[in-house]
C-alpha atoms as a PDB file:
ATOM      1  CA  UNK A   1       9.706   6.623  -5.556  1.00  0.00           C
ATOM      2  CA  UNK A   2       6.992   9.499  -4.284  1.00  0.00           C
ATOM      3  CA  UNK A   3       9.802  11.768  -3.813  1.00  0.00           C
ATOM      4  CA  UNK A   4      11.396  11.351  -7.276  1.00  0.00           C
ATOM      5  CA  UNK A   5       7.675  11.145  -9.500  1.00  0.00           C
ATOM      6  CA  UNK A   6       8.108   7.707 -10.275  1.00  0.00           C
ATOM      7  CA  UNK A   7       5.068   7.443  -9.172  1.00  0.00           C
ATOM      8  CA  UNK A   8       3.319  10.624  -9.235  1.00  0.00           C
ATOM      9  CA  UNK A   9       1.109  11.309  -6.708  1.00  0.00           C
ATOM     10  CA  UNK A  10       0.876  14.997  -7.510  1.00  0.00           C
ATOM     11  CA  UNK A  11      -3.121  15.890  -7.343  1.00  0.00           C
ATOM     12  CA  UNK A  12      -3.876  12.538  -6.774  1.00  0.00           C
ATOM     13  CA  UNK A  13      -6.207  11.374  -3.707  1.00  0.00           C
ATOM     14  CA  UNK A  14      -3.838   8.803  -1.828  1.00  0.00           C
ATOM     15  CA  UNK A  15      -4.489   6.139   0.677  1.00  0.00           C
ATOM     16  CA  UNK A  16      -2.258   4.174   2.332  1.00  0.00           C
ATOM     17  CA  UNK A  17      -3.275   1.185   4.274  1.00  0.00           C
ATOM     18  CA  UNK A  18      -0.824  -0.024   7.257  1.00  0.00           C
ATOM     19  CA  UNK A  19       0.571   2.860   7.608  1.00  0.00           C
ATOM     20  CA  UNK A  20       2.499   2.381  10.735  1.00  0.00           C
ATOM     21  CA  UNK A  21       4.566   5.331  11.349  1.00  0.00           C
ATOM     22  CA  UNK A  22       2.699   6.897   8.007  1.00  0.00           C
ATOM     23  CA  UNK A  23       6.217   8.027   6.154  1.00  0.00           C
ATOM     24  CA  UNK A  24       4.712   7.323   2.515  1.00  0.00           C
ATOM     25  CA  UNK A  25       1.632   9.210   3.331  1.00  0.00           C
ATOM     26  CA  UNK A  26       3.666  12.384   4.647  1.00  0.00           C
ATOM     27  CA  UNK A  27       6.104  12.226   1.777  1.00  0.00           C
ATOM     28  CA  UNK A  28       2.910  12.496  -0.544  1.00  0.00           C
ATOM     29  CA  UNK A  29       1.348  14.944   1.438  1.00  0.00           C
ATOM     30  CA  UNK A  30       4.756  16.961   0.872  1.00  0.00           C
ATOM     31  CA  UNK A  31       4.635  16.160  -2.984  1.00  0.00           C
ATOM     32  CA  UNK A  32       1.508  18.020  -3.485  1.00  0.00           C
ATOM     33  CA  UNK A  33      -1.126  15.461  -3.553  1.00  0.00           C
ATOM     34  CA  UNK A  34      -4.711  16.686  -3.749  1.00  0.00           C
ATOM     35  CA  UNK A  35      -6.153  14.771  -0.914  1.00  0.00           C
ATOM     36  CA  UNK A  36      -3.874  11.926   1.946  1.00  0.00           C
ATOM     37  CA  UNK A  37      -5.891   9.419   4.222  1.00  0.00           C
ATOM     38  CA  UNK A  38      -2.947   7.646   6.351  1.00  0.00           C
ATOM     39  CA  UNK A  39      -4.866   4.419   7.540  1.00  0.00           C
ATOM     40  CA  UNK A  40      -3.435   2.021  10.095  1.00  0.00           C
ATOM     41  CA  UNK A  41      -5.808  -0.611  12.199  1.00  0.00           C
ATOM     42  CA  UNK A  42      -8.253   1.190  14.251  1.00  0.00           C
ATOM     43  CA  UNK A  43      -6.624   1.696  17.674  1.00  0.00           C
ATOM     44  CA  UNK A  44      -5.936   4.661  19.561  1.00  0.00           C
ATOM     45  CA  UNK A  45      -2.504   4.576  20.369  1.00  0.00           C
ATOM     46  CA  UNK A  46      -1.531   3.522  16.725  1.00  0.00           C
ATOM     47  CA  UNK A  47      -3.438   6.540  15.179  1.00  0.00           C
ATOM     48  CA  UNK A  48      -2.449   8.963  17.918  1.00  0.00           C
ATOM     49  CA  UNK A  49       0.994   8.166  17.008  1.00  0.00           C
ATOM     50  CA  UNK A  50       0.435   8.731  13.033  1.00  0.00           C
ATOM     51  CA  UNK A  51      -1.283  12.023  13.839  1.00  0.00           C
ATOM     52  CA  UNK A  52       1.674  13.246  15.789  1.00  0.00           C
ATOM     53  CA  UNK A  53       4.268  12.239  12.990  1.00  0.00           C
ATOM     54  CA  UNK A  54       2.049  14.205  10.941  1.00  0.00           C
ATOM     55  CA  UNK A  55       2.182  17.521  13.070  1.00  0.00           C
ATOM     56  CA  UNK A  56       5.379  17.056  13.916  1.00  0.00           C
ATOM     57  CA  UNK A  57       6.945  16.829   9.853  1.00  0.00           C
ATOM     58  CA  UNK A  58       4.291  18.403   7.866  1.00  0.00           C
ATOM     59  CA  UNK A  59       3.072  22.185   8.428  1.00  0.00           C
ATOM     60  CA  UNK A  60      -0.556  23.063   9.112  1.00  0.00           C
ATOM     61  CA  UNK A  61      -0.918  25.123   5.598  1.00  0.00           C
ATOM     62  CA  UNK A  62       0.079  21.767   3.584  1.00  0.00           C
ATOM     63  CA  UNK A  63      -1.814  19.420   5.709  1.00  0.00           C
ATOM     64  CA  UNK A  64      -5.172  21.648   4.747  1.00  0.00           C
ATOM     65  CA  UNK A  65      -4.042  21.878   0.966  1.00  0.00           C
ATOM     66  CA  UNK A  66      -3.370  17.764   1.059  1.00  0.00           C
ATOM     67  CA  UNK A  67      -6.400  17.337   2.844  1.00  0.00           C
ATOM     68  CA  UNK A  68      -4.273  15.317   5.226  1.00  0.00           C
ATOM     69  CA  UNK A  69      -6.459  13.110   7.510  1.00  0.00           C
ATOM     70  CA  UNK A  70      -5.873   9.589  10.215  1.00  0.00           C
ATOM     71  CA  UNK A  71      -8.622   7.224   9.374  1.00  0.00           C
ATOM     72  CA  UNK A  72      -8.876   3.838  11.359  1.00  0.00           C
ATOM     73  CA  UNK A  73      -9.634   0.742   9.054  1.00  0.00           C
ATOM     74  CA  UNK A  74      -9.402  -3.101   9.969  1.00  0.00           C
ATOM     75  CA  UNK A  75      -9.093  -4.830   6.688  1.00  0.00           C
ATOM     76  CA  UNK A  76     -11.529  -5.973   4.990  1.00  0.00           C
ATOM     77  CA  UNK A  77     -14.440  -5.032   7.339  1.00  0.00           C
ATOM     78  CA  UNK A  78     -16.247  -2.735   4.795  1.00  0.00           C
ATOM     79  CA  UNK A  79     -19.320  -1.983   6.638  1.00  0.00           C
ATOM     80  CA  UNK A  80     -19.050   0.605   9.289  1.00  0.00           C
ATOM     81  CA  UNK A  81     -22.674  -0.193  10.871  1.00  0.00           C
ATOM     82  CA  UNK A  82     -20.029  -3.423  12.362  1.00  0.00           C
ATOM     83  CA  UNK A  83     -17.496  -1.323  14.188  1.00  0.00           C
ATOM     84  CA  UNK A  84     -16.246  -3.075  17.642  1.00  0.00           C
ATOM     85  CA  UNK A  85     -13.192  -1.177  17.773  1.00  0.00           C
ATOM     86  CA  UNK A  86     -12.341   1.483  20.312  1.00  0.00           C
ATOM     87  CA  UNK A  87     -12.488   4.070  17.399  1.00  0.00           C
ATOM     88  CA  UNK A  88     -15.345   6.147  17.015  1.00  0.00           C
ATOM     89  CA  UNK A  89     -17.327   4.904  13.780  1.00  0.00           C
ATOM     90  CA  UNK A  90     -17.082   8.512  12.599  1.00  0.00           C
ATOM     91  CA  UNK A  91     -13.504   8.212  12.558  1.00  0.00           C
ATOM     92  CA  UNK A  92     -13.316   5.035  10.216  1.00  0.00           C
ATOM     93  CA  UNK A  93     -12.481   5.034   6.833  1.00  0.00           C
ATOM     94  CA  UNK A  94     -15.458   3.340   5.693  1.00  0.00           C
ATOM     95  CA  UNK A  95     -17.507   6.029   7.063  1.00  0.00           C
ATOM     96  CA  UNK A  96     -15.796   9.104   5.776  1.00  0.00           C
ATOM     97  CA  UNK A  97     -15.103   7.741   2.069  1.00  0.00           C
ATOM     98  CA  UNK A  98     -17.079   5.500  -0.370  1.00  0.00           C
ATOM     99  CA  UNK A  99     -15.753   3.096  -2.665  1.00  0.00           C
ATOM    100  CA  UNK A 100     -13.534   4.112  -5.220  1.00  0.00           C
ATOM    101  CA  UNK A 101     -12.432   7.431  -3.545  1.00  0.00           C
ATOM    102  CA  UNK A 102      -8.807   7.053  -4.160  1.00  0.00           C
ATOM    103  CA  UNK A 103      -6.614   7.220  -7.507  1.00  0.00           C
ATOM    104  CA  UNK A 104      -3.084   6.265  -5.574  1.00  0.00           C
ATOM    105  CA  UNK A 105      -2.895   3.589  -2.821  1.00  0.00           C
ATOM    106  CA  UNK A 106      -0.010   2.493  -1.249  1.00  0.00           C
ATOM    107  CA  UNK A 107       1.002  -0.533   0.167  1.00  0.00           C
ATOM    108  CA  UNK A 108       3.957  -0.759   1.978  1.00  0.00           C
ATOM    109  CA  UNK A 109       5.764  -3.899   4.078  1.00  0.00           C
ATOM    110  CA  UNK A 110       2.117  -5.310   4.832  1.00  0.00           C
ATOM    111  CA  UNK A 111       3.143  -8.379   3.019  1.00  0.00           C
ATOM    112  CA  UNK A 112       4.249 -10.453   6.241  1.00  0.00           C
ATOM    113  CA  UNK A 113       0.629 -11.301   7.710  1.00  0.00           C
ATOM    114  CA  UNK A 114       0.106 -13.892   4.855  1.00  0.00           C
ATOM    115  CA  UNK A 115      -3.137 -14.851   7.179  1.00  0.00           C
ATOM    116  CA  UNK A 116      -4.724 -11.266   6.283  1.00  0.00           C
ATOM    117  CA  UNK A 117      -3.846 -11.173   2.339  1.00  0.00           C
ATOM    118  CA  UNK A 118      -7.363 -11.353   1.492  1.00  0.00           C
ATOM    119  CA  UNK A 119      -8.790  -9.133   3.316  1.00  0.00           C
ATOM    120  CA  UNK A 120      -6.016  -6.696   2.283  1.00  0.00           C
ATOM    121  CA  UNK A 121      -6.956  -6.707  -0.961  1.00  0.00           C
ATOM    122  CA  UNK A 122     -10.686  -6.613  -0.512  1.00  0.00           C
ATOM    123  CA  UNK A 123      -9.867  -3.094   0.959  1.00  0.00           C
ATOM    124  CA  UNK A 124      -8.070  -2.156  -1.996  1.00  0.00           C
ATOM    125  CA  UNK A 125     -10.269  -3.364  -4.394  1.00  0.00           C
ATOM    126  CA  UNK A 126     -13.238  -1.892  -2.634  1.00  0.00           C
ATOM    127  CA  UNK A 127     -11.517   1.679  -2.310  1.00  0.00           C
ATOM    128  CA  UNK A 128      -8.968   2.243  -5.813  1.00  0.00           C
ATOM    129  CA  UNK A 129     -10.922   3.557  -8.556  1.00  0.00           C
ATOM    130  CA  UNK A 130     -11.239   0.990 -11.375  1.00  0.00           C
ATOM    131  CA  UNK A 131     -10.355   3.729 -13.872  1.00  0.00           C
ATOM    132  CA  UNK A 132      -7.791   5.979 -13.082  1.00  0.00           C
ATOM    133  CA  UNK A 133      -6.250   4.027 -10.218  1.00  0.00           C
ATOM    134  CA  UNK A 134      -2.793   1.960  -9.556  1.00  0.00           C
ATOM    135  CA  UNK A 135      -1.382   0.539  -6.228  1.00  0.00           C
ATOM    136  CA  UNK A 136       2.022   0.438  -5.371  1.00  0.00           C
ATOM    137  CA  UNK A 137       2.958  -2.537  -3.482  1.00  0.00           C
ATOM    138  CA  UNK A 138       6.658  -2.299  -1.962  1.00  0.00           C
ATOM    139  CA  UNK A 139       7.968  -5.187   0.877  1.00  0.00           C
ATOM    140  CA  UNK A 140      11.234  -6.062   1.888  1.00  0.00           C
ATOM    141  CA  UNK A 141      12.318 -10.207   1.623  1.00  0.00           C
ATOM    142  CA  UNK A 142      12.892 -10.362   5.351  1.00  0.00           C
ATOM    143  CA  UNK A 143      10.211 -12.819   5.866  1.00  0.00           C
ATOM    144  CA  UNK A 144      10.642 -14.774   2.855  1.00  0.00           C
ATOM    145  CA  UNK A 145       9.330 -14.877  -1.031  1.00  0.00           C
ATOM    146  CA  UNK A 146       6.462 -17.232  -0.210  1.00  0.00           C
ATOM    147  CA  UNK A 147       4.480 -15.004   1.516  1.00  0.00           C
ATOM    148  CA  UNK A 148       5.050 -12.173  -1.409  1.00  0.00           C
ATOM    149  CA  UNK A 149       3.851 -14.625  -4.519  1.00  0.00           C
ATOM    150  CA  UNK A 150       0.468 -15.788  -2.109  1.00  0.00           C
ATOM    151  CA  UNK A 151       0.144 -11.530  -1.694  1.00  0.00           C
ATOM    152  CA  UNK A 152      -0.112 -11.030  -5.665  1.00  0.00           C
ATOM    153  CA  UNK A 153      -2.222 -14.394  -5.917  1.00  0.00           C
ATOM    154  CA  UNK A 154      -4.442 -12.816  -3.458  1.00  0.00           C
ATOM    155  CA  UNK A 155      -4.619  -9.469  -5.579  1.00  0.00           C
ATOM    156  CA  UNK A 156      -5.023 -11.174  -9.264  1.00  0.00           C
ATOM    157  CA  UNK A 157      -8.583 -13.421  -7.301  1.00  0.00           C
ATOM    158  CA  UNK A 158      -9.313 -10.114  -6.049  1.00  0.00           C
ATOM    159  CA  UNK A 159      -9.141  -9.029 -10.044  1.00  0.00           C
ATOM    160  CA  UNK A 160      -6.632  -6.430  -8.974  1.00  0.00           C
ATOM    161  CA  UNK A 161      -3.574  -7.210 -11.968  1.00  0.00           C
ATOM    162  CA  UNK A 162      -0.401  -6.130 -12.677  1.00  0.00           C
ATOM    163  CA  UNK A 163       0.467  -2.883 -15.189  1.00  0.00           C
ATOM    164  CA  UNK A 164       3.010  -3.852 -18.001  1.00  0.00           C
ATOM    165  CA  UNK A 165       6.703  -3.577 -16.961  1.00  0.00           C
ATOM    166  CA  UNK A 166       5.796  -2.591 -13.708  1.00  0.00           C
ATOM    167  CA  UNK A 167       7.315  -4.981 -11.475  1.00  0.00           C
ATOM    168  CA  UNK A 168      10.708  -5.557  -9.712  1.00  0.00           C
ATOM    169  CA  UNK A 169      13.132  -6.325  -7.471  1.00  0.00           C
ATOM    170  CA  UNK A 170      15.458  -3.523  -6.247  1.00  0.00           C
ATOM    171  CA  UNK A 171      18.380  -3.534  -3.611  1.00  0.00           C
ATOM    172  CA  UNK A 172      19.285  -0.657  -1.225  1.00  0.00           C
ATOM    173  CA  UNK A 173      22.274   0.272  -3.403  1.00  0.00           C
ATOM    174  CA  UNK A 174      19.334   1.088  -6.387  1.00  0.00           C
ATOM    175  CA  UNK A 175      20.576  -1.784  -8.416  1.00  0.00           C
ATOM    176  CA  UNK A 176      17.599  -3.482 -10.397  1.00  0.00           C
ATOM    177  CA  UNK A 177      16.448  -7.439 -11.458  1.00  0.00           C
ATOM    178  CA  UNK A 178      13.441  -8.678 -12.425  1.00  0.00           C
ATOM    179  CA  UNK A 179      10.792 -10.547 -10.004  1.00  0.00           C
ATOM    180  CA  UNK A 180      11.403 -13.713  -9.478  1.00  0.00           C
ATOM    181  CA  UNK A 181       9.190 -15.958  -7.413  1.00  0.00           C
ATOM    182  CA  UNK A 182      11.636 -18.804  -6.521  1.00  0.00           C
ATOM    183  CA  UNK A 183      15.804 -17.660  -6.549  1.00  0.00           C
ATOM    184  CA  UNK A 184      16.711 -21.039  -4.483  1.00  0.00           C
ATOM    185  CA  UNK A 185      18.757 -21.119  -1.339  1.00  0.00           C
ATOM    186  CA  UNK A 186      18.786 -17.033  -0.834  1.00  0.00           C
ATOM    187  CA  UNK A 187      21.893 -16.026   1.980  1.00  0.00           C
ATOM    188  CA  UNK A 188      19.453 -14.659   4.115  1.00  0.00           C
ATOM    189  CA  UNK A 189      21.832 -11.346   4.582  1.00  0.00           C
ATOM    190  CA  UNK A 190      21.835 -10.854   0.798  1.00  0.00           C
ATOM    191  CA  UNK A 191      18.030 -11.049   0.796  1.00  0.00           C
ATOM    192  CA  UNK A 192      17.382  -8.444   3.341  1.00  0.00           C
ATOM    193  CA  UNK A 193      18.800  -6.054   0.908  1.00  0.00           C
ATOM    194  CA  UNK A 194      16.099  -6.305  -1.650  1.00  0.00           C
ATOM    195  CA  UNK A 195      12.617  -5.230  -2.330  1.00  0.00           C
ATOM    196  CA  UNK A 196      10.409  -6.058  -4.425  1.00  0.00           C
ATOM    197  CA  UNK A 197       8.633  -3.242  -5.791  1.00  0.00           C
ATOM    198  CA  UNK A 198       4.804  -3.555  -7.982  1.00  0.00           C
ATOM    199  CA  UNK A 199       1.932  -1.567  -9.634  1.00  0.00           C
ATOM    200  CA  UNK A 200      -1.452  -2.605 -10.149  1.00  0.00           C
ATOM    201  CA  UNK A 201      -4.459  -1.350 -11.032  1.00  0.00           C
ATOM    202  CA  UNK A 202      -8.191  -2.945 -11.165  1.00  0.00           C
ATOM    203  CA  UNK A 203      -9.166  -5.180 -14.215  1.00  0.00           C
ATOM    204  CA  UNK A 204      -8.121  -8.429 -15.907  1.00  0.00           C
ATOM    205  CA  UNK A 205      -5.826  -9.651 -18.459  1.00  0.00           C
ATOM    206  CA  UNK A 206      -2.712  -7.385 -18.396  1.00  0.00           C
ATOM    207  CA  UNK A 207       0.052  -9.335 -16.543  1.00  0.00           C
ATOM    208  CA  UNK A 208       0.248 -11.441 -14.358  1.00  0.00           C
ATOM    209  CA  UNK A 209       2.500 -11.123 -11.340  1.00  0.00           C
ATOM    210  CA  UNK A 210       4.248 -14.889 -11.677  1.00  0.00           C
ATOM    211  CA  UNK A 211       7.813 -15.472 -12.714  1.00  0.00           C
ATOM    212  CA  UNK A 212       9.361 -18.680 -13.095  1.00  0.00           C
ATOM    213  CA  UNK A 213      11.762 -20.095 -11.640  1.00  0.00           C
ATOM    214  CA  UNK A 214      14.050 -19.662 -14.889  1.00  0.00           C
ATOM    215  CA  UNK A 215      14.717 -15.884 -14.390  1.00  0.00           C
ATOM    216  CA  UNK A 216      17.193 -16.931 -11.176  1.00  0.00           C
END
């Protein structure tokens, strides 16, 4: 989706939180965006790791033009003075960028820890800005549907909502459906080839991310 401007990130300041392996995050950096913060939770072997996938795919002149930076950042711990991880404070992203810094987040296959929903979103609320900013959400089905409908229950409380049209399900052949929150007994193969795929931004009242069970 980076790669193809579907979403644009060109000149956009991007975060993405979980990064993992940070493969969104380079992609963007690659696509020209003005400024990338690849986030993951704030230990040293999972950062070292993201900072050498960086080196290793991305070449020093575009990583200083994309600002490309590793930021620890436990979700929803917003205050810096608070840090008990192993990463120096200086190194967190709570200390390096206010709220609001970042016009594209991304949110990729964090779905699965249903337990740490909230404070997911409390990070994105606290660091998309409320006026020119969207978050893409993208997980696979592997673990279910349940834990994807609490995910955008936890972002409408949070008042992050849903932009119009902007939500779907899409298999690894490219083939599109709409959302559904409920499709039945799924063949568990069958599921695993299907994303679902969302954009949100901060405010209230657009859409919300519920569809019933009549769109099977």
């Amino acid at each position: 989706m980076i790669a193809s401007q579907e979403w644009d990130v060109k000149n956009e300041t991007v975060l993405e939180l979980g990064a993992g392996a940070g493969l969104p995050s380079i992609v963007a950096g690659l696509c020209g965006a003005k400024e990338v913060v690849i986030s993951d939770y704030p230990a040293l072997e999972l950062l070292s790791n993201i900072s050498a996938n960086v080196k290793r795919n991305i070449t020093p002149q575009i990583i200083y033009n994309s600002k490309i930076s590793v930021r620890g950042h436990k979700w929803g711990e917003l205050d810096p003075a608070k840090n008990n991880t192993p990463v120096s404070t200086a190194d967190l992203l709570t200390m390096t960028h206010p709220p609001h810094s970042f016009t594209r987040i991304i949110v990729a296959d964090c779905m699965w820890m249903a337990w740490q929903h909230a404070n997911l979103c409390s990070s994105i609320a606290h660091f998309l800005d409320p006026e020119h900013g969207e978050m893409l959400a993208i997980a696979g089905f592997h673990t279910g549907r349940a834990k994807v409908v609490n995910f955008f229950e936890e972002c409408e409380r949070a008042g992050l909502v849903l932009l119009e049209e902007s939500i779907v399900e899409r298999d690894v052949d490219g083939g599109q459906r709409e959302w559904c929150e409920d499709r039945g007994i799924e063949d568990v193969v069958e599921r695993k080839r299907w994303l679902i795929i969302g954009k949100f931004k901060i405010g209230r009242g657009l859409k919300s991310a519920k569809k019933s069970e009549n769109n099977k």
